[in-house]
Protein backbone atom coordinates (compact mmCIF):
# COMPACT_ATOMS: atom_id res chain seq x y z
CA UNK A 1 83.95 96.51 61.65
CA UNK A 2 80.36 97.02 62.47
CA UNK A 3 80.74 98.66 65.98
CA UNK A 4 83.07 100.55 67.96
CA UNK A 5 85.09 99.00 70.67
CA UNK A 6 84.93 100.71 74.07
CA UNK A 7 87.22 103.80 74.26
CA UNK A 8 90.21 104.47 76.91
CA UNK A 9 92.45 107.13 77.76
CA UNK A 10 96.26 106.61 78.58
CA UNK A 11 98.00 110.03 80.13
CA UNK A 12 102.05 110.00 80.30
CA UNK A 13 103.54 112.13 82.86
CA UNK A 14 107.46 111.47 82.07
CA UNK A 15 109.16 112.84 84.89
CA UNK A 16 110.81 110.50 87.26
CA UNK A 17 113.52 111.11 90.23
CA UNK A 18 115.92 109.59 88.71
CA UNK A 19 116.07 106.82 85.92
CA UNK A 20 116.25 103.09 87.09
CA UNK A 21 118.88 100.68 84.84
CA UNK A 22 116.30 98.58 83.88
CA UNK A 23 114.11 101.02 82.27
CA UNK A 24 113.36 101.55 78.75
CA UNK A 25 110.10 103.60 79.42
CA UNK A 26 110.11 107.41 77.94
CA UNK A 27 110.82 108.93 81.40
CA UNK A 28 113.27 111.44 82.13
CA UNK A 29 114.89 112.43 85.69
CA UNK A 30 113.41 115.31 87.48
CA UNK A 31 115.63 118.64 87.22
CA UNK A 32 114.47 121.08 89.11
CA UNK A 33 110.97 121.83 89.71
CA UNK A 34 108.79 120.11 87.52
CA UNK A 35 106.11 122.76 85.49
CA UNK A 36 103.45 120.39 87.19
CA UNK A 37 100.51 123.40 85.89
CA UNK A 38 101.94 123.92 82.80
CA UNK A 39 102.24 120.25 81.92
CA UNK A 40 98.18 120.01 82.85
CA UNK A 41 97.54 122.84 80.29
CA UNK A 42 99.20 120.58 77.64
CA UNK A 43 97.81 117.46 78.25
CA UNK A 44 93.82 119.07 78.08
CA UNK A 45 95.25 120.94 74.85
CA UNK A 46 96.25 117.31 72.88
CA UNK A 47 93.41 116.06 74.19
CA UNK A 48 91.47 118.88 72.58
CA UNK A 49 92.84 117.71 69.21
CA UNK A 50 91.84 114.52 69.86
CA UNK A 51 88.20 114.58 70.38
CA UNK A 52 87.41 114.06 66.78
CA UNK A 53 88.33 110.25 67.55
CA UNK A 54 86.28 110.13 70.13
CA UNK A 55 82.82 108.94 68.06
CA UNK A 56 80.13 110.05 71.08
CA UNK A 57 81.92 107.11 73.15
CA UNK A 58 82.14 107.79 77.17
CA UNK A 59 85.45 106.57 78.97
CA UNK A 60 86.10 102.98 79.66
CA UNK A 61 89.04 103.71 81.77
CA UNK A 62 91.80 106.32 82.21
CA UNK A 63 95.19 105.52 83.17
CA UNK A 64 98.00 108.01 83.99
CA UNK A 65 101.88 106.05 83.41
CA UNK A 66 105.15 107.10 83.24
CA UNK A 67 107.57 108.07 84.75
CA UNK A 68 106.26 108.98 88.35
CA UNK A 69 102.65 110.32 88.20
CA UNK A 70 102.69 110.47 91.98
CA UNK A 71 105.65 113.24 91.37
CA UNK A 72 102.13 115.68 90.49
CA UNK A 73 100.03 116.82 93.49
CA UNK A 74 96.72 115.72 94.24
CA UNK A 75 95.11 119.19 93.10
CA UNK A 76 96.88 118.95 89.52
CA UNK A 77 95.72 115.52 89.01
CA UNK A 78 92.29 116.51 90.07
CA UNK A 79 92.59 119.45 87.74
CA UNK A 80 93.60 117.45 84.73
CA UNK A 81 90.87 114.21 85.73
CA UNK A 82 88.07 117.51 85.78
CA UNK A 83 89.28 118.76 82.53
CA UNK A 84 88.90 115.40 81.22
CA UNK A 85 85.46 114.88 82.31
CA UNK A 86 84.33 118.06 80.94
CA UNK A 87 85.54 116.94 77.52
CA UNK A 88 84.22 113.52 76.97
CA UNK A 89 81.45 111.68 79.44
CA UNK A 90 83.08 108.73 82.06
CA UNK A 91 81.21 105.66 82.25
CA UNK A 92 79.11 105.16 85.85
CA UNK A 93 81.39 102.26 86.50
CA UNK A 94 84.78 103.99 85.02
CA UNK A 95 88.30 102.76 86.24
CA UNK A 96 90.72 105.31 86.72
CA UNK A 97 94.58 103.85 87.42
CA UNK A 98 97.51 106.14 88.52
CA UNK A 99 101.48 104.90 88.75
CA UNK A 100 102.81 105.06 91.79
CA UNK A 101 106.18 104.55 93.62
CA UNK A 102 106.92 104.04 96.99
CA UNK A 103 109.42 106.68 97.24
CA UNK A 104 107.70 109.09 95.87
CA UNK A 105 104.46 109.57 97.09
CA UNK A 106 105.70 112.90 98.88
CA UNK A 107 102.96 115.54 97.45
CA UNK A 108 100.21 114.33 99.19
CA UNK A 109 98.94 110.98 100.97
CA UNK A 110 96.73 108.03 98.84
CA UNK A 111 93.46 109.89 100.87
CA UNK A 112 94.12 112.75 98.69
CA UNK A 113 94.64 111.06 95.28
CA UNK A 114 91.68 108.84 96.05
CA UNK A 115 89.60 112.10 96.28
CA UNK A 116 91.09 114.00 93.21
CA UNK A 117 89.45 110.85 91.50
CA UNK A 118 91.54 108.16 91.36
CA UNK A 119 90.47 104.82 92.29
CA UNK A 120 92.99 102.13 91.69
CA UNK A 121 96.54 102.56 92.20
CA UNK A 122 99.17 100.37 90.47
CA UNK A 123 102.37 100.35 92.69
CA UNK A 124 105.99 99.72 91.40
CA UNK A 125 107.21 97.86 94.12
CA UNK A 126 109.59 95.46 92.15
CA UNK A 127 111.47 93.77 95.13
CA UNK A 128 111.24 94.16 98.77
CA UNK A 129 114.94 92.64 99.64
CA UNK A 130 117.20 95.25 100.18
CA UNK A 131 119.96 94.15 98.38
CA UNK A 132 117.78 93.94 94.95
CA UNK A 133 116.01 97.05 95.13
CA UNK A 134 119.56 99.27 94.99
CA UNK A 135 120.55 97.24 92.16
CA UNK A 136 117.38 98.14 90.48
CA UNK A 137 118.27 101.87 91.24
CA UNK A 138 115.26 102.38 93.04
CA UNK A 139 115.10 104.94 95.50
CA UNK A 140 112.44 103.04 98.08
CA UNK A 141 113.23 100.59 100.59
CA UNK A 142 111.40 97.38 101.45
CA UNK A 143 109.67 98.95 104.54
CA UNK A 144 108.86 101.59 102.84
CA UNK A 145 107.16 99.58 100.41
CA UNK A 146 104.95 97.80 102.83
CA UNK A 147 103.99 101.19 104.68
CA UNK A 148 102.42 102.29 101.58
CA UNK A 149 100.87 99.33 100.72
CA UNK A 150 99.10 99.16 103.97
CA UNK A 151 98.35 102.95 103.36
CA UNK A 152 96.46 102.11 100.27
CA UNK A 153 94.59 99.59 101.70
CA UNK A 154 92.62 101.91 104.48
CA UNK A 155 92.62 104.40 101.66
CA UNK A 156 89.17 103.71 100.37
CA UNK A 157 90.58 102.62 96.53
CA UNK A 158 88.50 100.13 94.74
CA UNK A 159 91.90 97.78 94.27
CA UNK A 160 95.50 98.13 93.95
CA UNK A 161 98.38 96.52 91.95
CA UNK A 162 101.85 95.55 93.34
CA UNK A 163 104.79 95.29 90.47
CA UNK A 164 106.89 92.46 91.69
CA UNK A 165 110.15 91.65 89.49
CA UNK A 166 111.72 88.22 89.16
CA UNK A 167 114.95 87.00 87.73
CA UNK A 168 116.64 89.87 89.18
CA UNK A 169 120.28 89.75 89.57
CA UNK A 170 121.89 87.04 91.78
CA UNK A 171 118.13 85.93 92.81
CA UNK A 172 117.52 82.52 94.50
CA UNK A 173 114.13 81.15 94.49
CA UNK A 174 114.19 81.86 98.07
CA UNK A 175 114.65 85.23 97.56
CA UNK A 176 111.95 85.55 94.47
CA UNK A 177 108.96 83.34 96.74
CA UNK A 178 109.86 85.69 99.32
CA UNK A 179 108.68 88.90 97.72
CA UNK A 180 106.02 86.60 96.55
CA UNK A 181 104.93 85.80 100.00
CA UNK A 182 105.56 89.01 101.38
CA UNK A 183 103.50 91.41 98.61
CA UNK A 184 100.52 88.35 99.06
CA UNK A 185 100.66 89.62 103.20
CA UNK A 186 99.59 93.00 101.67
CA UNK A 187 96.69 91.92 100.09
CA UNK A 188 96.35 93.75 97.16
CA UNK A 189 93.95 92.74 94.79
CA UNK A 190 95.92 92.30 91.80
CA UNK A 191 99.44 91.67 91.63
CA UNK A 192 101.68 92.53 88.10
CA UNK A 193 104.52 89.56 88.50
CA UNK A 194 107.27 89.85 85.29
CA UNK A 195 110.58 88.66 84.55
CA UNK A 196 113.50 91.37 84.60
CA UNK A 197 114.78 91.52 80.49
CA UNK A 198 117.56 93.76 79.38
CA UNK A 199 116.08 95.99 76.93
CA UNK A 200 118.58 98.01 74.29
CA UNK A 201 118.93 101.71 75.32
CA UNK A 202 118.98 100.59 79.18
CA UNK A 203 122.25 101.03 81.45
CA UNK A 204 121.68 96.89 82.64
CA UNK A 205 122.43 96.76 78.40
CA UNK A 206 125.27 98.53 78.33
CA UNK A 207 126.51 97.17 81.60
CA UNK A 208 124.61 93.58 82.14
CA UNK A 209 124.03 92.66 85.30
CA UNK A 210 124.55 88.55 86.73
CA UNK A 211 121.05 86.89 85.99
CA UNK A 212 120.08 83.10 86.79
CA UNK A 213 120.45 80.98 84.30
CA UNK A 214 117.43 79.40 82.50
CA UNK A 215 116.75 76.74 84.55
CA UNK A 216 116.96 78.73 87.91
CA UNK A 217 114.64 81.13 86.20
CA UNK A 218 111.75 77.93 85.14
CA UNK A 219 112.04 77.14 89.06
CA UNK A 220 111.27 80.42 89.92
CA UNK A 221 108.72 80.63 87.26
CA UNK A 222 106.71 77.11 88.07
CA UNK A 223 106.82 77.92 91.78
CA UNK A 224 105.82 81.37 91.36
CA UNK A 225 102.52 80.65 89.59
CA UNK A 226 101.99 77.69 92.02
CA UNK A 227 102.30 79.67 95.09
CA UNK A 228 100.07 82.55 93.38
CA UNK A 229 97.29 80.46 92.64
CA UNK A 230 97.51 79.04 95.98
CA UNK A 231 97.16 82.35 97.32
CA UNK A 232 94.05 83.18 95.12
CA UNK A 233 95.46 84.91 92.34
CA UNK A 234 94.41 84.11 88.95
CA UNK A 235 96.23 84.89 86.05
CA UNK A 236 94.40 86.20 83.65
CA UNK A 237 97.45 87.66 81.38
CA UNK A 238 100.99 86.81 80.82
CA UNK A 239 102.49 88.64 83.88
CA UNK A 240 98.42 89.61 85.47
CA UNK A 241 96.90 88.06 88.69
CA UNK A 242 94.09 89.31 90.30
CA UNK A 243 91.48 88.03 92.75
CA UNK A 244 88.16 87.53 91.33
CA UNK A 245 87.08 90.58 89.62
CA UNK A 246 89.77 93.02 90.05
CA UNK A 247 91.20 92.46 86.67
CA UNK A 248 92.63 95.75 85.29
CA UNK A 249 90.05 97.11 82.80
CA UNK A 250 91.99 99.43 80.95
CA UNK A 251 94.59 96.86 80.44
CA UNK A 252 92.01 94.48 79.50
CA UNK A 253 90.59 96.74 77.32
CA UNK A 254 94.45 97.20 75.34
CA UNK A 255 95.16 93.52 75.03
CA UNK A 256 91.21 92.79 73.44
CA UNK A 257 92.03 95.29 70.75
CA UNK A 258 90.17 97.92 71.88
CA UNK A 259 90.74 101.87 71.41
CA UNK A 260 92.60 104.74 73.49
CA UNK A 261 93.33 107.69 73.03
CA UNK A 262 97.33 108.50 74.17
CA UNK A 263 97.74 111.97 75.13
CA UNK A 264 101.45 113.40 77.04
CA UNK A 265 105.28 113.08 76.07
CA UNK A 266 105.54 110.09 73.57
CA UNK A 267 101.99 108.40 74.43
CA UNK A 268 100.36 106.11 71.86
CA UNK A 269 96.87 105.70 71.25
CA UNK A 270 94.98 103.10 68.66
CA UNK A 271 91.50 104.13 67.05
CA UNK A 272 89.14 102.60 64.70
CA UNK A 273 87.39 104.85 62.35
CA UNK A 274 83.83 103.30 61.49
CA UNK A 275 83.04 104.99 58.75
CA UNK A 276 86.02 104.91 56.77
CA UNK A 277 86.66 101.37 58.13
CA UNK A 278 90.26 102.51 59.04
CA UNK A 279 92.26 101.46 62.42
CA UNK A 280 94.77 104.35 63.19
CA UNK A 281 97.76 104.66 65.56
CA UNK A 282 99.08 107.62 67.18
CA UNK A 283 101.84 108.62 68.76
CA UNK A 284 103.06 111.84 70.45
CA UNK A 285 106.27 113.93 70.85
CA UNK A 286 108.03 112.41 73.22
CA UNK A 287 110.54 114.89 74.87
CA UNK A 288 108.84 117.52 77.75
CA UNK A 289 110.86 120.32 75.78
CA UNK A 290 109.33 120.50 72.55
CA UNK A 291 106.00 118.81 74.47
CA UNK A 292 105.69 121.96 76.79
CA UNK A 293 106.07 124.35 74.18
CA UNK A 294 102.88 122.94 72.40
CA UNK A 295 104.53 120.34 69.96
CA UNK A 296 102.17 117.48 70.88
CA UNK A 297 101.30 115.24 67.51
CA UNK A 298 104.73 113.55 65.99
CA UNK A 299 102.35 110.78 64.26
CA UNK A 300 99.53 108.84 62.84
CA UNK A 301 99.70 105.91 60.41
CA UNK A 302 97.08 103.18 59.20
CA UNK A 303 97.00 99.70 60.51
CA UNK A 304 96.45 98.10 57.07
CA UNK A 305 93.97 95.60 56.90
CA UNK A 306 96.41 93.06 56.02
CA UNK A 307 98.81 94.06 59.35
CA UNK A 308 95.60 93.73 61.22
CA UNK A 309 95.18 89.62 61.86
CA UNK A 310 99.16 90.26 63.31
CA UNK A 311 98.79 92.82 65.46
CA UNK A 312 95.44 91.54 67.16
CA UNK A 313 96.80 88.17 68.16
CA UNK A 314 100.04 90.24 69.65
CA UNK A 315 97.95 91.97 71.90
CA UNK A 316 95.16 88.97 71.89
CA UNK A 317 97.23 86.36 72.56
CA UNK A 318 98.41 87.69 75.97
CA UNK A 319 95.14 86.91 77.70
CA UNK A 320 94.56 83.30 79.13
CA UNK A 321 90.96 82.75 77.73
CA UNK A 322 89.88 81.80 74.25
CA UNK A 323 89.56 83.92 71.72
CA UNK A 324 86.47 84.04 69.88
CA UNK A 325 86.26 83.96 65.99
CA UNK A 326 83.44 86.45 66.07
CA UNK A 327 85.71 89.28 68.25
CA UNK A 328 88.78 88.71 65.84
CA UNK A 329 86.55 90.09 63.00
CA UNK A 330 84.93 92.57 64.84
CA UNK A 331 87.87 94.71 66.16
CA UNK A 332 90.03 93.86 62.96
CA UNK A 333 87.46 94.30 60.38
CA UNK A 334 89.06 90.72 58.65
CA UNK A 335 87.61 87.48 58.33
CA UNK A 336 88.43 84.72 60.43
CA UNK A 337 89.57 82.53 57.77
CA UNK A 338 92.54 84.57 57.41
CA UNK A 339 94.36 82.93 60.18
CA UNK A 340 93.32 78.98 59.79
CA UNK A 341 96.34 78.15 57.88
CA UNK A 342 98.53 79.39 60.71
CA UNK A 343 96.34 77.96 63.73
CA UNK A 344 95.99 74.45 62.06
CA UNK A 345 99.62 74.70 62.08
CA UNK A 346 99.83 76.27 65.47
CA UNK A 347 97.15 73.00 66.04
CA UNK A 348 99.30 70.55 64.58
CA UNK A 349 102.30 71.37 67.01
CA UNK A 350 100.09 71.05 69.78
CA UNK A 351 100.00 75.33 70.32
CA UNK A 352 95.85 75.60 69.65
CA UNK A 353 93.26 73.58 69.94
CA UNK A 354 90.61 74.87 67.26
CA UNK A 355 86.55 74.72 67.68
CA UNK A 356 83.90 76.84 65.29
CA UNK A 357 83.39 79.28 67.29
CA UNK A 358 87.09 79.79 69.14
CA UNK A 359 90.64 79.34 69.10
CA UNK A 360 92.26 78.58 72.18
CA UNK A 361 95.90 77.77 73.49
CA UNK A 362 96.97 74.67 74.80
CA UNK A 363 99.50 74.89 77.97
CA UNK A 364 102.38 74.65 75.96
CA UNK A 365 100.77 77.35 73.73
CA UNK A 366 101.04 79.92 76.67
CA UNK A 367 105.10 78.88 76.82
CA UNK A 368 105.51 79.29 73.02
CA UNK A 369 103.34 82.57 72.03
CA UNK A 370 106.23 83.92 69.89
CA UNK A 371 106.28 80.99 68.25
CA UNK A 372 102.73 80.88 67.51
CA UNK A 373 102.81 84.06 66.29
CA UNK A 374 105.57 83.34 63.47
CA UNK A 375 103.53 81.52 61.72
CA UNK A 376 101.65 84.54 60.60
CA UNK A 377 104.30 86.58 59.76
């Protein structure tokens, strides 16, 4: 590793309304009045302890998950995006996303959040039939969905993201092309597009809902990225479409290997230390409680250089483009040669096709990542 990758910052705020089925995010439903300043205080105060990873890098992008961010005021996210800036220099160009839900945008308007700082919003939208979106626990409806969509497009934000769902319970293809069609009418710039899973710890796991079967779920799937691509989305990741150049930067930025910082509850960052040739991981204390009352680091360990090849094609492999040779070994710090026994055999299935400068997936490659990726295990 001969030069730093470019640096972002991920911000958790875990507080949601109340917690959807589906979800097995650290969030936790709102109680009472959330300590919205106090919170602040403690995010600038990990970050503090961070800075010492920073390595005289300005911010590549911010982006504030959770949870609900949009559950925080305008004037506390400005507070915290100031206190950020004072710590560590932005980039001219910098991308700064915040999670929002249409339900819960109640603090103040998009206008407001656009001029606290933020310039992209990502929207959790999921579903904009009725019927799915109280299965999925959420508390918006479909109107309300495209009221604030059409809100954040006169708002002035550089782009926005839609979260669609598909495979949801009971769904036809109908149904699924139909939220298709109707987030594409909204014209956001990039559109997030994933399959529902049942993840452990979830209520859908305890109690699992109807899905379609696998072959209702391909149809859905084939059509889906038909239509999108009709509609001038590309897809650029596994469940990412964007018009040309609105690509989400900071999530770019995760899946090439690069480094973050993670500060609130539970947050993970990844950093590369140059001069000890070390990649680290972080994560933080993931309950508000012990959070508020100024418990923030619960861990670091060392990506060893032999876990390295692994966990860059993990996050690598999720992009559509080649990978080049040259970017595996700088952001792992490993040689190339480390993964041609697996890629010839990822090759001889018909998974890669191999050149001397790249590696690339074939079509069926995209459908069989995880099995790719066994073959380095």
């Amino acid at each position: 590793m001969s030069q730093l990758p470019p640096l972002s910052l991920y911000i958790h705020i875990p507080w949601c309304v109340r917690k959807c089925p589906y979800c097995d995010f650290n969030s936790h439903a709102q109680n009472g009045e959330i300590p919205q300043a106090q919170y602040v205080d403690e995010l600038l105060k990990d970050l503090d302890a961070d800075l010492h990873w920073v390595q005289q890098r300005p911010l590549h992008s911010i982006f504030i998950g959770g949870g609900t961010p949009s559950l925080f005021d305008a004037a506390q996210i400005k507070r915290l995006l100031d206190g950020v800036a004072e710590r560590i220099p932005f980039e001219a160009d910098i991308e700064i996303t915040m999670e929002a839900n249409p339900g819960t945008v109640e603090h103040d308007d998009f206008n407001a959040y656009r001029a606290a700082g933020i310039t992209r919003i990502s929207m959790g939208v999921q579903s904009f039939a009725p019927d799915k979106l109280t299965i999925l626990g959420r508390i918006h409806g479909g109107d309300e969905a495209k009221k604030a969509a059409a809100s954040l497009a006169s708002a002035n934000y550089n782009s926005f993201n839609l979260d669609l769902m598909h495979g949801l319970p009971d769904q036809t293809l109908a149904q699924a092309m139909s939220d298709i069609e109707t987030a594409a009418s909204l014209n956001p710039p990039h559109l997030s597009w994933y399959q529902l899973t049942i993840e452990p710890n979830t209520l859908f796991h305890s109690r699992p809902p109807a899905l379609p079967d696998d072959e209702a779920l391909w149809d859905i799937y084939q059509q889906g990225q038909q239509r999108l691509q009709a509609l001038g989305y590309r897809q650029y990741e596994i469940s990412a479409y964007a018009k040309p150049g609105f690509e989400c930067r900071h999530n770019l930025n995760y899946w090439e290997f690069g480094d973050y910082l993670g500060i609130g509850c539970g947050a993970h960052g990844k950093i590369t230390l140059l001069a000890e040739q070390q990649i680290l991981r972080s994560v933080k204390v993931k309950h508000p409680k012990g959070y508020l009352a100024g418990e923030h680091l619960y861990q670091v360990d060392e990506v060893l250089a032999e876990d390295r090849p692994l966990e860059y094609l993990m996050n690598r492999l999720r992009l559509m483009r080649p990978i080049a040779k040259a970017d595996f070994a700088a952001r792992t710090g490993v040689a190339p040669t480390v993964l041609d026994e697996g890629m010839r055999e990822g090759e001889r299935n018909g998974l890669v096709l191999i050149t001397d400068q790249h590696w690339e997936l074939t079509d069926k490659g995209h459908m069989f990542v995880n099995e790719l990726l066994s073959y380095f295990c």
